[in-house]
C-alpha atoms as a PDB file:
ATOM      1  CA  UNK A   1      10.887   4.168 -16.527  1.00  0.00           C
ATOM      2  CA  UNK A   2      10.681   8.096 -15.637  1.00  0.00           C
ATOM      3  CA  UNK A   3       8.254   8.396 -12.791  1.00  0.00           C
ATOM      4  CA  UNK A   4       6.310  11.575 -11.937  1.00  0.00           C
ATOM      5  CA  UNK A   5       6.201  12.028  -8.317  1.00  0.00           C
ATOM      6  CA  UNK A   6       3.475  14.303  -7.417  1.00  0.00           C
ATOM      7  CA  UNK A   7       3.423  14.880  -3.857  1.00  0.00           C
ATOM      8  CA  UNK A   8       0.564  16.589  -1.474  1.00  0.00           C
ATOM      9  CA  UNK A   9      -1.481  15.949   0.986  1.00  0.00           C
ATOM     10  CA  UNK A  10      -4.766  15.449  -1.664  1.00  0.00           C
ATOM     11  CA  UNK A  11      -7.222  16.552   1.208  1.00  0.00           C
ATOM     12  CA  UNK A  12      -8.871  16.113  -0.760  1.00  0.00           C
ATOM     13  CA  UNK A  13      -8.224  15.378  -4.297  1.00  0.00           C
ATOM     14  CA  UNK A  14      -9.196  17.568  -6.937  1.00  0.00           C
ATOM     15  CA  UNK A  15     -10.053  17.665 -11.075  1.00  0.00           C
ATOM     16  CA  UNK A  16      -7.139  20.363 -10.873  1.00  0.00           C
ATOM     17  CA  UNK A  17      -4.602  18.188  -9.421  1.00  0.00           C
ATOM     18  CA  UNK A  18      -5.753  15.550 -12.261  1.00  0.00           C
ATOM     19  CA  UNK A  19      -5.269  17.952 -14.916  1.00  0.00           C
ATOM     20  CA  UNK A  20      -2.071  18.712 -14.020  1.00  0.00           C
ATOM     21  CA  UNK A  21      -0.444  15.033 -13.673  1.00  0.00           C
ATOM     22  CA  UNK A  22      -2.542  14.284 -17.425  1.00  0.00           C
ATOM     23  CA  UNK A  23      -0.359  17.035 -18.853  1.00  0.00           C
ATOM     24  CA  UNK A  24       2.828  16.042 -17.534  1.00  0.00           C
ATOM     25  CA  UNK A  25       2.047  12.598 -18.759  1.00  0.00           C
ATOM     26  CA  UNK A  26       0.766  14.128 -22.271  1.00  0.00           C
ATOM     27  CA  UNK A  27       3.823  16.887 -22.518  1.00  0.00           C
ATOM     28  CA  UNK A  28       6.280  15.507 -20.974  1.00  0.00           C
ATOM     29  CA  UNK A  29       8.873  12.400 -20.810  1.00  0.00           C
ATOM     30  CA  UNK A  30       7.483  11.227 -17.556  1.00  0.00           C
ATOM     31  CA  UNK A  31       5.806   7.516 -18.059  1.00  0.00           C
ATOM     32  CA  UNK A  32       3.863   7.806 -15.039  1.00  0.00           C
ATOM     33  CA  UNK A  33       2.843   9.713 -12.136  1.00  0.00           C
ATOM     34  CA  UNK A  34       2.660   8.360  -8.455  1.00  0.00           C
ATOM     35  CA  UNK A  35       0.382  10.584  -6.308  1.00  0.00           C
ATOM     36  CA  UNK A  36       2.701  10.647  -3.319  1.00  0.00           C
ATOM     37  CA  UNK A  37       0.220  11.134  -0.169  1.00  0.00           C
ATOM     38  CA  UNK A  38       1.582  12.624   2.647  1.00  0.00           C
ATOM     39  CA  UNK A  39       0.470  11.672   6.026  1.00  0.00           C
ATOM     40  CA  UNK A  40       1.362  15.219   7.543  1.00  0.00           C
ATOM     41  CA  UNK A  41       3.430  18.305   5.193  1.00  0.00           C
ATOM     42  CA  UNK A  42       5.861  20.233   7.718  1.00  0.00           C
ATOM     43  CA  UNK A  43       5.206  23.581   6.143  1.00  0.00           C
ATOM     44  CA  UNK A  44       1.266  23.112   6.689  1.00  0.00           C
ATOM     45  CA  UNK A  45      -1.180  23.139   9.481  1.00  0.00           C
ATOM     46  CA  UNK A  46      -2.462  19.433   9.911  1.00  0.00           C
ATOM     47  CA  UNK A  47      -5.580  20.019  12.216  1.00  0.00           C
ATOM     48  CA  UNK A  48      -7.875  19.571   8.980  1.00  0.00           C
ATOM     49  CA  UNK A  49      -6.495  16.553   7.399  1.00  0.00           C
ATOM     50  CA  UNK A  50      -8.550  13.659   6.993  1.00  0.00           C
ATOM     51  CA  UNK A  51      -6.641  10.244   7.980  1.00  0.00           C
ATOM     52  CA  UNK A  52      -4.168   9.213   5.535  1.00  0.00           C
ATOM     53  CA  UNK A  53      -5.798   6.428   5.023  1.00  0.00           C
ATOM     54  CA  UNK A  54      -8.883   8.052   3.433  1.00  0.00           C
ATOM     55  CA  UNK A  55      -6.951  10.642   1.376  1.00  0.00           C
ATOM     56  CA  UNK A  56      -5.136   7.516  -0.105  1.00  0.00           C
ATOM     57  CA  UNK A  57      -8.528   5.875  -0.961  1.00  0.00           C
ATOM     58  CA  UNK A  58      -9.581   9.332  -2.527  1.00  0.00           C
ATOM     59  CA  UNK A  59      -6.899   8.732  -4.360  1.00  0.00           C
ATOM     60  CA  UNK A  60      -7.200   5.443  -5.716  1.00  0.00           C
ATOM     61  CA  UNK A  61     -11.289   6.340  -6.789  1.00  0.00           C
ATOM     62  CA  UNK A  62      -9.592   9.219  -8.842  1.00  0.00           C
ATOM     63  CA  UNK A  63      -7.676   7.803 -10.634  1.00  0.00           C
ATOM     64  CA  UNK A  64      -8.712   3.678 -11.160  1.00  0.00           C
ATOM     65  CA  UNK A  65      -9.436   4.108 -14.684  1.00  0.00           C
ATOM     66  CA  UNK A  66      -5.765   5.698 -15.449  1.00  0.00           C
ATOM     67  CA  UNK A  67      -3.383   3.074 -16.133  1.00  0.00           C
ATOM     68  CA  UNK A  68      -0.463   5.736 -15.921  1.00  0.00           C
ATOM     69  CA  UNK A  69      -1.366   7.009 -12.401  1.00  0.00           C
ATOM     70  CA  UNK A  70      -0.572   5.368  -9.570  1.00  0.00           C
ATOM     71  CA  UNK A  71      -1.487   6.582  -5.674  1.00  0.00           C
ATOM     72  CA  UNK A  72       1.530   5.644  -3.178  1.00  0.00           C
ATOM     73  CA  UNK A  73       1.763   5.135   0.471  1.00  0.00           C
ATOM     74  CA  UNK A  74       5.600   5.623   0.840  1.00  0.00           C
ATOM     75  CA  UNK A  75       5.272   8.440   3.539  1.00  0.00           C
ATOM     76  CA  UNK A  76       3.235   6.376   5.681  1.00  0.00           C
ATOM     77  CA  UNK A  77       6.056   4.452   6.797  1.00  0.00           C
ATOM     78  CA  UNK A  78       9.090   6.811   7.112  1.00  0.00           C
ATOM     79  CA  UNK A  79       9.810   9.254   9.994  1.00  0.00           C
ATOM     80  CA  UNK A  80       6.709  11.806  10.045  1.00  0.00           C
ATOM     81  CA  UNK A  81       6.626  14.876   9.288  1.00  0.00           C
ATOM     82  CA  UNK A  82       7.627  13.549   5.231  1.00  0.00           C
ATOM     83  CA  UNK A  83      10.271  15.568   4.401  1.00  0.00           C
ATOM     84  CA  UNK A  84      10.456  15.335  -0.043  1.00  0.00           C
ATOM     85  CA  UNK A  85      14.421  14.412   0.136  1.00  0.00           C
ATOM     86  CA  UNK A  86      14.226  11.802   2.768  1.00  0.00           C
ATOM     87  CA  UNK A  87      11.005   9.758   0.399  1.00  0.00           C
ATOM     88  CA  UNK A  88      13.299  10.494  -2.780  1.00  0.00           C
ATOM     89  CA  UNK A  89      15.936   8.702  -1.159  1.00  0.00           C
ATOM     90  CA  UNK A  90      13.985   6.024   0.169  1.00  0.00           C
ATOM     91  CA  UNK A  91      12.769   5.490  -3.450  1.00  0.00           C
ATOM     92  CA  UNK A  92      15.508   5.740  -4.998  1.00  0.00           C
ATOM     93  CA  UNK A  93      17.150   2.855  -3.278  1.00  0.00           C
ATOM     94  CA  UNK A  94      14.088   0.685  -3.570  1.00  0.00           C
ATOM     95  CA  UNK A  95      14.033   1.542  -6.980  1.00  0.00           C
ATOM     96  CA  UNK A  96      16.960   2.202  -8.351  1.00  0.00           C
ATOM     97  CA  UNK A  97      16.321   1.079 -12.319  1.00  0.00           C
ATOM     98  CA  UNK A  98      13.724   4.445 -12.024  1.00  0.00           C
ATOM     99  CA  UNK A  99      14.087   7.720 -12.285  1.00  0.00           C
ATOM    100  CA  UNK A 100      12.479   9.852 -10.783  1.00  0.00           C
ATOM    101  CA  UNK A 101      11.511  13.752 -10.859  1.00  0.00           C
ATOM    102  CA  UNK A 102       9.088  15.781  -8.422  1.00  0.00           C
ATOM    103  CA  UNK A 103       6.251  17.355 -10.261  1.00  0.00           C
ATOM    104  CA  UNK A 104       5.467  21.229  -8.249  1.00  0.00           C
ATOM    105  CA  UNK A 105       3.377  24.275  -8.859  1.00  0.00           C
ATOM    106  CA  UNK A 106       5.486  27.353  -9.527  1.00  0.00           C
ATOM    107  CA  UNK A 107       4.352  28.787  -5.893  1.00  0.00           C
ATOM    108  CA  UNK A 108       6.012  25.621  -4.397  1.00  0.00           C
ATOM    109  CA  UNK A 109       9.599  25.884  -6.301  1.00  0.00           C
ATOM    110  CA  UNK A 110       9.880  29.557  -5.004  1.00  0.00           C
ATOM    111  CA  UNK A 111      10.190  27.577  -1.482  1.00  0.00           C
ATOM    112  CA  UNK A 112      11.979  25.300  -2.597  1.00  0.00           C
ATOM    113  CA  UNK A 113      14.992  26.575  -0.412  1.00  0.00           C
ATOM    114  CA  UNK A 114      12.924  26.239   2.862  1.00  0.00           C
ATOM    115  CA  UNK A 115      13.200  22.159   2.045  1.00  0.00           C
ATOM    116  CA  UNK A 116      14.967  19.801   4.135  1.00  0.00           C
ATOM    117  CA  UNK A 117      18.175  19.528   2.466  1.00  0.00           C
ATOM    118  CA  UNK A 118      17.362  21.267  -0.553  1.00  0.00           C
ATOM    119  CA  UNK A 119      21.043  21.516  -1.755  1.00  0.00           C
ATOM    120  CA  UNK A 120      20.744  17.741  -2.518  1.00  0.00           C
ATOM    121  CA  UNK A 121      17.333  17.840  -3.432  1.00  0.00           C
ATOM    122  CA  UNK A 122      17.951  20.060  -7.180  1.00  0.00           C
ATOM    123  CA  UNK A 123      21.440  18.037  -7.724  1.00  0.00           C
ATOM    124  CA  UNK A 124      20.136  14.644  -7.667  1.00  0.00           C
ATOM    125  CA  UNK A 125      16.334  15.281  -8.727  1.00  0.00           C
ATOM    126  CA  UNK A 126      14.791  16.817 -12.096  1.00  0.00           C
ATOM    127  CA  UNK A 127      11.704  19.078 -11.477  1.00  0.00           C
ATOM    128  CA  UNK A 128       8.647  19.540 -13.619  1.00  0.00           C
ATOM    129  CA  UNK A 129       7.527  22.397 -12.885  1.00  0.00           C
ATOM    130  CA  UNK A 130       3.501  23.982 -13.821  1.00  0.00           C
ATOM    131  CA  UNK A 131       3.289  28.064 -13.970  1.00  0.00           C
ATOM    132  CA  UNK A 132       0.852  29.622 -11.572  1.00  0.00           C
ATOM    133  CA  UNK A 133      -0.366  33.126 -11.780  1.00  0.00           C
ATOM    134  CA  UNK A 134       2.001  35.312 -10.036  1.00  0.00           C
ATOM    135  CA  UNK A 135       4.415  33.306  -9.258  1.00  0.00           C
ATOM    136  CA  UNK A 136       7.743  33.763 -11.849  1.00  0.00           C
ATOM    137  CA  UNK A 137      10.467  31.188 -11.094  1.00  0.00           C
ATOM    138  CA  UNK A 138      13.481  33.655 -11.169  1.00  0.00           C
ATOM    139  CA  UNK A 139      15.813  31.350  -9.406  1.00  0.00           C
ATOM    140  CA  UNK A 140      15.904  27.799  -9.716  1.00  0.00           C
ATOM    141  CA  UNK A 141      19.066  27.491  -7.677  1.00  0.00           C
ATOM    142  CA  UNK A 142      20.509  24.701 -10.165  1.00  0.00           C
ATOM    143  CA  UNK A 143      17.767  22.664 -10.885  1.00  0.00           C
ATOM    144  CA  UNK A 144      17.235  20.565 -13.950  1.00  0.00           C
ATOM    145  CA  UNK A 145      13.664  21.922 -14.847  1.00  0.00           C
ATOM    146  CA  UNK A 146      11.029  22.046 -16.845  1.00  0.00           C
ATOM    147  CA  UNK A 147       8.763  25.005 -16.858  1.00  0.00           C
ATOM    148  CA  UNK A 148       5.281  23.988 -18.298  1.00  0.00           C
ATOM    149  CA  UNK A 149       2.118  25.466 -19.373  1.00  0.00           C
ATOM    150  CA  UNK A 150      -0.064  23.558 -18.079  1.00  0.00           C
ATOM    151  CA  UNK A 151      -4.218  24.094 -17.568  1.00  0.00           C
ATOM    152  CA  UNK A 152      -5.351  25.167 -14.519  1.00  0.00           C
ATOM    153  CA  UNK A 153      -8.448  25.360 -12.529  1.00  0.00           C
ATOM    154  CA  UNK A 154      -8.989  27.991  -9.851  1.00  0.00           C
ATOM    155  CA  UNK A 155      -9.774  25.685  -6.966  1.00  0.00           C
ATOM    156  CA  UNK A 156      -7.785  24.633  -3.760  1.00  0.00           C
ATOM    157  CA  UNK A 157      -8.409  21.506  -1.270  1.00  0.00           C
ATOM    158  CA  UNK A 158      -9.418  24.360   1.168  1.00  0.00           C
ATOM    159  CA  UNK A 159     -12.497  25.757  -1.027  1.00  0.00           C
ATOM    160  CA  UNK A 160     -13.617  22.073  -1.118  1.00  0.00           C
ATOM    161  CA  UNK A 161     -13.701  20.894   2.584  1.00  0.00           C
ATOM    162  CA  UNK A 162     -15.249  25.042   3.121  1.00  0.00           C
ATOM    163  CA  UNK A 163     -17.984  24.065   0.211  1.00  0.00           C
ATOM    164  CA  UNK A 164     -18.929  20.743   2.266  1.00  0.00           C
ATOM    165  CA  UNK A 165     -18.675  22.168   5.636  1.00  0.00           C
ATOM    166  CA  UNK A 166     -21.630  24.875   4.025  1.00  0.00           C
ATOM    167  CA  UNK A 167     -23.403  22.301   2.319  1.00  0.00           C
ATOM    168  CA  UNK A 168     -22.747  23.032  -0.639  1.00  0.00           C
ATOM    169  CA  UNK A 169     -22.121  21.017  -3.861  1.00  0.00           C
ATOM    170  CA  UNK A 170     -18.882  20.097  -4.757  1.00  0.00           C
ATOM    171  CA  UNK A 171     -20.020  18.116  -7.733  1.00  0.00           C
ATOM    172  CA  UNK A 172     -17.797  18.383 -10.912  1.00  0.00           C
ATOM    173  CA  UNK A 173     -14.900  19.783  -8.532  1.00  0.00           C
ATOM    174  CA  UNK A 174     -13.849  16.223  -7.781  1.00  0.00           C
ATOM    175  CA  UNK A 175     -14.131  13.143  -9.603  1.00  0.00           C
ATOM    176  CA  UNK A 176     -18.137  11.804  -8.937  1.00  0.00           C
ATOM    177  CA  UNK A 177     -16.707   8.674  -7.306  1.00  0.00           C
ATOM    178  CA  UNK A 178     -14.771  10.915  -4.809  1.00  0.00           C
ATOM    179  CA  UNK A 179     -17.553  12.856  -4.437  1.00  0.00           C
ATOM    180  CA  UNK A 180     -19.949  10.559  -3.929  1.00  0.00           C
ATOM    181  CA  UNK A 181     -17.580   9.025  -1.482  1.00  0.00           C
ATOM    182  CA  UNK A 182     -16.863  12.178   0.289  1.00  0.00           C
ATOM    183  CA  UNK A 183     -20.691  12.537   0.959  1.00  0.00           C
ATOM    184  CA  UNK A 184     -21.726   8.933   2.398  1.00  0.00           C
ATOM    185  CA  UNK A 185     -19.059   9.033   4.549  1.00  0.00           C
ATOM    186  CA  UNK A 186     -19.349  12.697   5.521  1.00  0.00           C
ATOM    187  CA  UNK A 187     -16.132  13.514   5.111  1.00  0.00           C
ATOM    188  CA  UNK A 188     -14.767  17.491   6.475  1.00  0.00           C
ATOM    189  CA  UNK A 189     -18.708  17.927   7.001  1.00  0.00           C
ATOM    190  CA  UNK A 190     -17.644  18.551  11.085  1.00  0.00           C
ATOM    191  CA  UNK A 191     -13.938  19.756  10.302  1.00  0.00           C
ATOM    192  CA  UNK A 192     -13.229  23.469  11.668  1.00  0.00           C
ATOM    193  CA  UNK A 193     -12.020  24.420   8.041  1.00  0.00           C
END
């Protein structure tokens, strides 16, 4: 089976982020996608992340009714902060009759050779790949990838926790179990951002 692996830290997760694994699922040869949740990104500030935990449970309320997505703990366990090529490896020996490739937004391939081991990263791993506005992928740096058209929505995990901490409705944004979910247990109403 060819597994999607769509990691982030989902805080929370969006209607943009499910658009994007549908499509890959839809135009793609990937089977399924795993939302990869990761307890804390190295190349982002962590002070307004909700517990793992929670984001995971976000997850799983997004996406219950999806029989080809599937939201995975895998960082939880490994050596924090989640680097992509250490989790990759990890999965790759505990599942070694998948394969796997790493799903990304134009804007995160351009950084691609910040990564932990990156080398290793595009000659073992395939990358799917979604355009974003102003971002042109002028080197992929040997990578098998796939460049994809994919729908997107304007809207970032950051205007969502700054919509709650203003009261505002974020209904529509997220999935209405998430959001529903989001507001009993007043989640990011008290974060700083």
């Amino acid at each position: 089976m060819h597994i999607g692996l769509y990691f982030g830290s989902f805080n929370p997760i969006h209607t943009g982020h499910l658009i994007v694994a549908n499509h890959v699922v839809a135009h793609t040869e990937i089977d399924k996608v795993w939302f990869v949740v990761s307890p804390h990104n190295p190349l982002k500030d962590s002070h307004s992340l909700l517990n793992e935990y929670d984001r995971i449970h976000l997850v799983n309320l997004a996406i219950e009714d999806n029989p080809k997505f599937r939201a995975s703990n895998v960082e939880f366990n490994l050596p924090k902060p989640s680097y992509t090529i250490d989790t990759l490896t990890y999965l790759t020996e505990k599942f070694p009759l998948e394969r796997f490739s790493v799903i990304m937004g134009a804007d995160s391939f351009q950084n691609i050779h910040r990564w932990k081991n990156f080398e290793q990263l595009v000659a073992r791993y395939s990358f799917m790949v979604y355009n974003r506005p102003g971002f042109e992928i002028e080197d992929t740096y040997g990578a098998d990838i796939t460049i994809m058209d994919a729908p997107l929505l304007h809207i970032s995990s950051t205007y969502i926790r700054r919509q709650i901490k203003e009261k505002k409705s974020i209904k529509y944004i997220v999935p209405d179990a998430v959001e529903k979910y989001i507001d009993a247990h007043r989640y990011y109403a008290e974060m700083k951002k």
